[in-house]
Protein backbone atom coordinates (compact mmCIF):
# COMPACT_ATOMS: atom_id res chain seq x y z
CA UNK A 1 12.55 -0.13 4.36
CA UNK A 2 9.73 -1.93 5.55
CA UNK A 3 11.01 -1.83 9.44
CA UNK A 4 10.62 2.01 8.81
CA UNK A 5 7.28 1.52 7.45
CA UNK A 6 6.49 -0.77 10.78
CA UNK A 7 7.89 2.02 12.95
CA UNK A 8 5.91 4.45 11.11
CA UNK A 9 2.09 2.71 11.09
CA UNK A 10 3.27 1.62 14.66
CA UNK A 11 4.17 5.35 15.45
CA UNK A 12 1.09 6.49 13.80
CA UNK A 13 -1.48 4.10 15.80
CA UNK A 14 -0.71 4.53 18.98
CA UNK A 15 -0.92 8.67 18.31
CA UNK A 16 -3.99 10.06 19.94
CA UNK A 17 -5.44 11.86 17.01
CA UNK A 18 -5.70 8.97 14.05
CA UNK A 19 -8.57 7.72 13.39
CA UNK A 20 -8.22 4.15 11.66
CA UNK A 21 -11.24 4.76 9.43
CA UNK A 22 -9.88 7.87 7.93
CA UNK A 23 -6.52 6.73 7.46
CA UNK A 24 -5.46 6.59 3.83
CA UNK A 25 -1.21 6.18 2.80
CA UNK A 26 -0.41 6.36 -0.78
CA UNK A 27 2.82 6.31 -2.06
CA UNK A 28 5.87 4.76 -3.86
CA UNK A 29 7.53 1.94 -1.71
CA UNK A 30 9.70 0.16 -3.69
CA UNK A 31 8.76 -3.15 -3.03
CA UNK A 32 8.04 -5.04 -5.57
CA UNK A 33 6.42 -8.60 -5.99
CA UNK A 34 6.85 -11.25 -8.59
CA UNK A 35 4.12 -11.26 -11.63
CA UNK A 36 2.85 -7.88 -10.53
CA UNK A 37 1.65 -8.02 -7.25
CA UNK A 38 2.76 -6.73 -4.30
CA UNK A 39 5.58 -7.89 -2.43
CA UNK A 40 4.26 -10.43 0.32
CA UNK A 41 6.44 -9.45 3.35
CA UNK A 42 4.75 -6.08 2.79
CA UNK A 43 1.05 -7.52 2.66
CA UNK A 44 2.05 -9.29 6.16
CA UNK A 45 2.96 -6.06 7.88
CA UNK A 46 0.09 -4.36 6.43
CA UNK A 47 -1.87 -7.39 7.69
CA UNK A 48 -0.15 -6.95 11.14
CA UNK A 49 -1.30 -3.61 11.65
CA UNK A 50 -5.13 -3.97 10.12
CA UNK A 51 -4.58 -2.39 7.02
CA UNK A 52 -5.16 -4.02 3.59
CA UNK A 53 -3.54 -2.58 0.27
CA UNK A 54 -6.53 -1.55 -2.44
CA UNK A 55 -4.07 -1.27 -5.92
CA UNK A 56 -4.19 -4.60 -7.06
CA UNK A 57 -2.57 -3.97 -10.95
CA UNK A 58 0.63 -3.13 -11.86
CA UNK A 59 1.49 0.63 -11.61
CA UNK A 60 4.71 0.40 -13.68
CA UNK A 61 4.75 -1.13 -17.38
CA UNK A 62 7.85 -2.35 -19.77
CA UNK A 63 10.42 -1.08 -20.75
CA UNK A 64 11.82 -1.31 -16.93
CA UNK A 65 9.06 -4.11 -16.59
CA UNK A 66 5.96 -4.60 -15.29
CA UNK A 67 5.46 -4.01 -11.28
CA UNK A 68 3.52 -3.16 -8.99
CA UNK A 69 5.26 -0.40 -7.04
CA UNK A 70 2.88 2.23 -5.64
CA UNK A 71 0.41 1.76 -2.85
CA UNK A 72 -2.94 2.62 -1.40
CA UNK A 73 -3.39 1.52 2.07
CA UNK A 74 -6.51 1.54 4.85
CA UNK A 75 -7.60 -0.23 7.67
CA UNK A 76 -9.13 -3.55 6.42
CA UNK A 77 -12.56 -2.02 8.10
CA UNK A 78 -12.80 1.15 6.12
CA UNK A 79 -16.05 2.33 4.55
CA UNK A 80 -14.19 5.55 2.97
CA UNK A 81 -12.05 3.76 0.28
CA UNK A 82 -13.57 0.56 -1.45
CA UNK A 83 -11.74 0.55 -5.14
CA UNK A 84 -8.74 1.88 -6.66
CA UNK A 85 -7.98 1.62 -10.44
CA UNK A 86 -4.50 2.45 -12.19
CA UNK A 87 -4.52 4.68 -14.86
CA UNK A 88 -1.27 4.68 -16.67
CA UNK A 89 -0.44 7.07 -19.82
CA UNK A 90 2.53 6.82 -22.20
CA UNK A 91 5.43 9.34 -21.83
């Protein structure tokens, strides 16, 4: 999964028509971390391509567990995202 992700962002960059600072990717990718945070071999190809990931709670709650599963992504430089917050509600 995250070698498709790579390709993607890698895909994505070298595109004439993205602009860094207005990239945002949201999204489910399965890749959870221990004690609710994000899986580290995903923060180090985020890292690799100069994006940082802005959900920093969990996103998914007991009874499958606690997890943070769901993403927000920019480039580390952006000035058009600065804070996400996780709003969860029982169904």
């Amino acid at each position: 999964m995250l070698d498709e992700l790579s390709d993607l962002l890698l895909y994505m960059y070298v595109g004439p028509d993205i602009d860094t600072d207005r990239f945002i990717g949201c999204g489910d990718v399965n890749c959870p971390g221990d004690n609710q945070n994000v899986d580290p071999d995903l923060l180090s190809l985020l890292d690799m391509h100069g994006l940082q990931q802005f959900v920093t709670t969990a996103t998914r709650r007991p009874p499958t567990g606690s997890s943070l599963l769901d993403v927000v992504i920019a480039n580390c430089t952006t000035c058009q995202l600065q804070q996400v917050t996780v709003s969860m509600t029982d169904d």
